[in-house]
Protein backbone atom coordinates (compact mmCIF):
# COMPACT_ATOMS: atom_id res chain seq x y z
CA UNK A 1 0.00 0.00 0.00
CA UNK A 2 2.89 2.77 0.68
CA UNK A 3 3.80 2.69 -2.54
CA UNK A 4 0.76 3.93 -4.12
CA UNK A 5 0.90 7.28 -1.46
CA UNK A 6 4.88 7.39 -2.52
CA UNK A 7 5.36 7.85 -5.70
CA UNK A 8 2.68 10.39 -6.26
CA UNK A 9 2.46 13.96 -5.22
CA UNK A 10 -0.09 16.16 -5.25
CA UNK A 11 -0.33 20.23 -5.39
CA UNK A 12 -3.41 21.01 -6.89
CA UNK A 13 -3.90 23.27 -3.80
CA UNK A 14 -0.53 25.27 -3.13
CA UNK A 15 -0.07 28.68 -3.80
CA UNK A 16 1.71 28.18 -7.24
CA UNK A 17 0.03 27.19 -10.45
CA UNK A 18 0.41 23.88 -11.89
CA UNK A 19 1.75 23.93 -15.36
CA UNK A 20 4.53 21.70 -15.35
CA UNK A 21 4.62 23.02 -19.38
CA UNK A 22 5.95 26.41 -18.47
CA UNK A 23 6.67 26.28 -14.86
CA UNK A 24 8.64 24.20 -12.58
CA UNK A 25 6.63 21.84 -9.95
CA UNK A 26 8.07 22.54 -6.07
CA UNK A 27 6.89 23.18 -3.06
CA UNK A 28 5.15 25.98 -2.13
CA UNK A 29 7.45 29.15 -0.64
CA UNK A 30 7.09 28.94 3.41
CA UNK A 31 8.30 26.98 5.97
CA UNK A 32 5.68 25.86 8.74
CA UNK A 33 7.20 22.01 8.29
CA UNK A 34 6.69 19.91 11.01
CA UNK A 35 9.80 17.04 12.07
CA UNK A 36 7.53 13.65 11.77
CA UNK A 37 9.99 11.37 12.47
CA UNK A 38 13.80 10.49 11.82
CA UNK A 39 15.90 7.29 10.91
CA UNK A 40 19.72 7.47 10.70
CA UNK A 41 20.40 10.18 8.21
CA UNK A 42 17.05 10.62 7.13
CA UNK A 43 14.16 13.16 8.21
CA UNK A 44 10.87 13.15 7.36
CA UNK A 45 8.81 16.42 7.43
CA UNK A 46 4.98 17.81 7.13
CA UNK A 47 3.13 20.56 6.18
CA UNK A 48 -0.50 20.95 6.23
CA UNK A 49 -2.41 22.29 3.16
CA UNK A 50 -5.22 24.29 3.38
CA UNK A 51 -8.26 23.24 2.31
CA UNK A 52 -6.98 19.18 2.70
CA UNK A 53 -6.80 16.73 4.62
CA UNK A 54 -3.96 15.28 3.62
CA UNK A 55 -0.63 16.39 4.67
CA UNK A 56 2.30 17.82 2.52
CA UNK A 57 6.09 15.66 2.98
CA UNK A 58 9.15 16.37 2.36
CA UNK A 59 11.64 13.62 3.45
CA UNK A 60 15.52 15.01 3.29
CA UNK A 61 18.55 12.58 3.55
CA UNK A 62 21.90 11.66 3.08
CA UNK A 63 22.15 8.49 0.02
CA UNK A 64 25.07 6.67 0.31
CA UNK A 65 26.14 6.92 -3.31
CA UNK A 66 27.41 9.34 -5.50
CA UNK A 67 25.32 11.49 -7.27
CA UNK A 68 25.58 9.80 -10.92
CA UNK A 69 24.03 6.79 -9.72
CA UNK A 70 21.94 8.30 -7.62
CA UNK A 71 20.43 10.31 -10.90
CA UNK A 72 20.74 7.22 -12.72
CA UNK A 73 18.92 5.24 -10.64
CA UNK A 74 15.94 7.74 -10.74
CA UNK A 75 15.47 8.29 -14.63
CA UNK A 76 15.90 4.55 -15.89
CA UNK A 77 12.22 4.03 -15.37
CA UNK A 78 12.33 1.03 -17.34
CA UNK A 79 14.19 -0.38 -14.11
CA UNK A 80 11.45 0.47 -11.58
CA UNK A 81 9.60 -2.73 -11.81
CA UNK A 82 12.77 -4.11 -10.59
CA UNK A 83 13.48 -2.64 -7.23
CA UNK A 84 10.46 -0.71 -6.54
CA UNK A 85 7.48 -2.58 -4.19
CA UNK A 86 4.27 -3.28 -5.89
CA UNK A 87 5.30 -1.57 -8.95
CA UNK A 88 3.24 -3.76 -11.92
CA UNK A 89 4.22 -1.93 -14.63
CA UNK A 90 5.77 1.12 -15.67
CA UNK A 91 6.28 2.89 -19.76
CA UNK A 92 7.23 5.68 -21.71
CA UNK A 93 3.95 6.49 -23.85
CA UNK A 94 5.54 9.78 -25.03
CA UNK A 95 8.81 11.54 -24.97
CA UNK A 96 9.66 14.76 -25.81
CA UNK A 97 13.52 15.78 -26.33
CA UNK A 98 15.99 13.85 -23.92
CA UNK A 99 14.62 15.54 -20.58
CA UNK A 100 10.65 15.29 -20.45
CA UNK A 101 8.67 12.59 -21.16
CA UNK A 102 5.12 11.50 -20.56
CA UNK A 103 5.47 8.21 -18.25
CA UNK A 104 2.35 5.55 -17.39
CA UNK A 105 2.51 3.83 -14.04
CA UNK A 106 0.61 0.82 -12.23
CA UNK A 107 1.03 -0.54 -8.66
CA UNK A 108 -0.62 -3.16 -7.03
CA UNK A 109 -0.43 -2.73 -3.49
CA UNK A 110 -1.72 -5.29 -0.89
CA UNK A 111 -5.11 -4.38 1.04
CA UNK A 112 -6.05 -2.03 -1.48
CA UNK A 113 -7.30 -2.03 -5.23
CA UNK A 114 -4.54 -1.30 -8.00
CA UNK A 115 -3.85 1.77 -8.15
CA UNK A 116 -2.88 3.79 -11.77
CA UNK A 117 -1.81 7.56 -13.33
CA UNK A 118 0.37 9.05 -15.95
CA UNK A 119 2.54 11.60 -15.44
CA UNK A 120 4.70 14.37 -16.91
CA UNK A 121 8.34 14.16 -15.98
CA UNK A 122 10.92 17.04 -16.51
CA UNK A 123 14.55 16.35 -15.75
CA UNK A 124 17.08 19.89 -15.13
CA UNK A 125 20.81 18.91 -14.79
CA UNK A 126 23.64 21.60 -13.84
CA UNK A 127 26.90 18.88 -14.06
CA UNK A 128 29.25 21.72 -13.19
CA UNK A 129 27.66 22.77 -9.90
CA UNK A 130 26.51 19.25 -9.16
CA UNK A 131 22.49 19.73 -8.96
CA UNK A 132 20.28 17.70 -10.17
CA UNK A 133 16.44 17.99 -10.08
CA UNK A 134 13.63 16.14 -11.45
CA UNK A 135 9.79 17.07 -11.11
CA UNK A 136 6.37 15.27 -12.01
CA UNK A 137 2.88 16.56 -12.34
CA UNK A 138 -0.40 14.43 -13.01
CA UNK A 139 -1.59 14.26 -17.58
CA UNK A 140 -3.33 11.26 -17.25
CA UNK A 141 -4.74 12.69 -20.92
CA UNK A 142 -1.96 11.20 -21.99
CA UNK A 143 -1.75 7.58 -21.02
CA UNK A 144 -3.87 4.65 -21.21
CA UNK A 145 -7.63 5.04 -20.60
CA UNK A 146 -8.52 3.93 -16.77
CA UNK A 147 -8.59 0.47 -16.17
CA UNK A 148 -11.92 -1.44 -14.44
CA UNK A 149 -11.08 -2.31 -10.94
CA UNK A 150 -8.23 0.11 -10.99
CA UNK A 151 -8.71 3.58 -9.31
CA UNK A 152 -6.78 6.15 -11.12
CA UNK A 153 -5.35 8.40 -9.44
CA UNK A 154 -6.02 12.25 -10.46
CA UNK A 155 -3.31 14.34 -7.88
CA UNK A 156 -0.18 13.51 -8.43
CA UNK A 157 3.05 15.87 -8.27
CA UNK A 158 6.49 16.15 -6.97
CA UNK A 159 10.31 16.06 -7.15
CA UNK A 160 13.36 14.74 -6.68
CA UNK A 161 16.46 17.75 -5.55
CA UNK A 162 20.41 16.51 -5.36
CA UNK A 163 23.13 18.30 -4.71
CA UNK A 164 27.16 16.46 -4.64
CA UNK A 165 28.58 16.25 -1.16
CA UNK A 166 32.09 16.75 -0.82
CA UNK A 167 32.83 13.03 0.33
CA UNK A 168 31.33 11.84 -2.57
CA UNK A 169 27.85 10.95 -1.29
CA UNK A 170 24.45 12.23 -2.26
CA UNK A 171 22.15 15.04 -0.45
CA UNK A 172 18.91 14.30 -1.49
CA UNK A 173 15.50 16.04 -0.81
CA UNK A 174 11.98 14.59 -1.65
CA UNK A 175 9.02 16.44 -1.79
CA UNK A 176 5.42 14.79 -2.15
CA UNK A 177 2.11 15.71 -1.98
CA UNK A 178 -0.25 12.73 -2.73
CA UNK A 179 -4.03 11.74 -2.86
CA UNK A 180 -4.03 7.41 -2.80
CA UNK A 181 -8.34 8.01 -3.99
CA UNK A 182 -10.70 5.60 -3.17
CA UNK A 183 -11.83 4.98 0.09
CA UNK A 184 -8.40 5.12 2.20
CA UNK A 185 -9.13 7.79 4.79
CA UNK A 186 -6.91 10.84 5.46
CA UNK A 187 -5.42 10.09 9.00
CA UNK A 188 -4.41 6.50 7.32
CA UNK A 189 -2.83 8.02 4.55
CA UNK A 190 -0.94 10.17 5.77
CA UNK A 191 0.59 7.79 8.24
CA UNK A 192 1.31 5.52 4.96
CA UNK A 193 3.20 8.63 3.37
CA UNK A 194 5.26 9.21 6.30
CA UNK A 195 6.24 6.08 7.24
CA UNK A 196 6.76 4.37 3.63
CA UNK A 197 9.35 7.34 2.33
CA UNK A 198 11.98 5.64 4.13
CA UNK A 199 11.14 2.20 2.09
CA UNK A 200 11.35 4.21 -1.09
CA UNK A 201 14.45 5.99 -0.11
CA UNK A 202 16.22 2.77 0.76
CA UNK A 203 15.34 0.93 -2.13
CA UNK A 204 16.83 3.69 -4.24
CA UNK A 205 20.08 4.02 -2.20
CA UNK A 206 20.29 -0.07 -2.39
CA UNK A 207 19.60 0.43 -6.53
CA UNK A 208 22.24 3.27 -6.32
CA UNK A 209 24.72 1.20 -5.01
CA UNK A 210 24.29 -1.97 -7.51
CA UNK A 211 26.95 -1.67 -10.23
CA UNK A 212 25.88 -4.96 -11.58
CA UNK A 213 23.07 -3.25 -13.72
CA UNK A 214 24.52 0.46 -14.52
C-alpha cells in the first residue's frame, strides 16, 4: 500500500500554479514544516495544506552513493519494476527531447485495489555545480484510458532535488504531496506517506549502489 501514497504527489492546492509546461513543480514558498519522524540520516517532514486533509512531505537525507548513480537510478524508469514494491508496470507512452517525457505507471499494493496515473516528468541537470532535479505533475490525458477495478489516481506531483557532497555521497530532498483516492481515509494516509518514504528511499540508495546493472 505505501507505494501507491509514494510515488505520487499532489499540489493542486498550493499557492503556485500547476503547469509543469511552463513552470517548474516545487513546493510551495514557506516553511511551517513539522519534524515527523527520523531514521539514521534521514528526516521526514509535514506541512499541512489548506483546504486538505492530507498532509504535505518532504523527506531530506543523506544516500550513500554518489550522485551519478543516484540520478541514474531515478530516470531509468524502465528499471522500476525491478526494485520498486508493488510496482506492476511502468512505460514511456511519449517523450519529448531527452529531458521530459510523458510516463504511465501501475502498482498493485496489498489491502487495497490497483492503483494507476500518468505523469509528466521534466529532468534539469547543472553537471558543473553538481544539482540535479527532477519534477512530475499528473496528464493522465496522456496515457492509457482507466482500467476497471483500478482507481486512477487524479493528484499527483512532486520532485526529486540533489546536490554532490564533498565526500562523494548524495544530499537528497523529496518532496510529495499525494491523494491514494478511493476509500483510504486521510489520518491513514498520511501515516502511509510518512512512514513508507523511508522504504522508497532505501530501495533507491540499495539500486544506487548496484553496479551490476549500470
Amino acid at each position: 500500500m505505501k507505494l501507491v501514497l509514494l510515488l505520487c504527489i499532489a499540489g493542486l492546492l498550493f499557492s503556485y500554479e500547476i503547469h509543469a509546461e511552463s513552470q517548474r513543480i516545487q513546493a510551495a514558498p514557506g516553511n511551517n514544516w513539522h519534524k515527523a519522524s527520523v531514521r539514521g540520516q534521514a528526516v521526514v517532514w509535514t506541512r499541512e495544506v489548506p483546504g486538505t486533509s492530507i498532509k504535505e512531505l518532504k523527506l531530506e537525507a543523506i544516500i550513500d552513493a554518489p550522485i551519478e548513480q543516484v540520478w541514474r537510478t531515478l530516470t531509468q524508469v524502465e528499471h522500476y519494476t525491478k526494485f520498486l514494491p508493488y510496482m506492476d508496470e511502468i512505460k514511456v507512452v511519449k517523450q519529448e527531447g531527452t529531458d521530459r517525457a510523458y510516463v504511465y505507471h501501475r502498482v498493485n499494493p496489498p489491502l487495497v485495489s490497483q492503483r494507476d496515473y500518468t505523469l509528466l516528468v521534466v529532468n534539469e541537470v547543472d553537471t558543473q555545480k553538481g544539482r540535479y532535479y527532477r519534477y512530475w505533475t499528473q496528464k493522465n490525458q496522456f496515457g492509457p484510458k482507466p482500467l476497471k477495478g483500478t482507481v486512477r489516481l487524479v493528484v499527483c506531483d512532486g520532485s526529486w532535488s540533489l546536490s554532490a557532497r564533498e565526500d562523494g555521497r548524495t544530499q537528497a530532498t523529496y518532496w510529495l504531496y499525494t491523494d491514494p483516492a478511493g476509500s483510504i481515509p486521510a489520518w491513514l494516509a498520511n501515516t502511509f506517506n510518512t512512514s513508507g518514504l523511508y522504504d522508497i528511499l532505501w530501495a533507491i540508495e540499495a539500486r544506487a549502489q548496484d553496479l551490476s546493472w549500470q
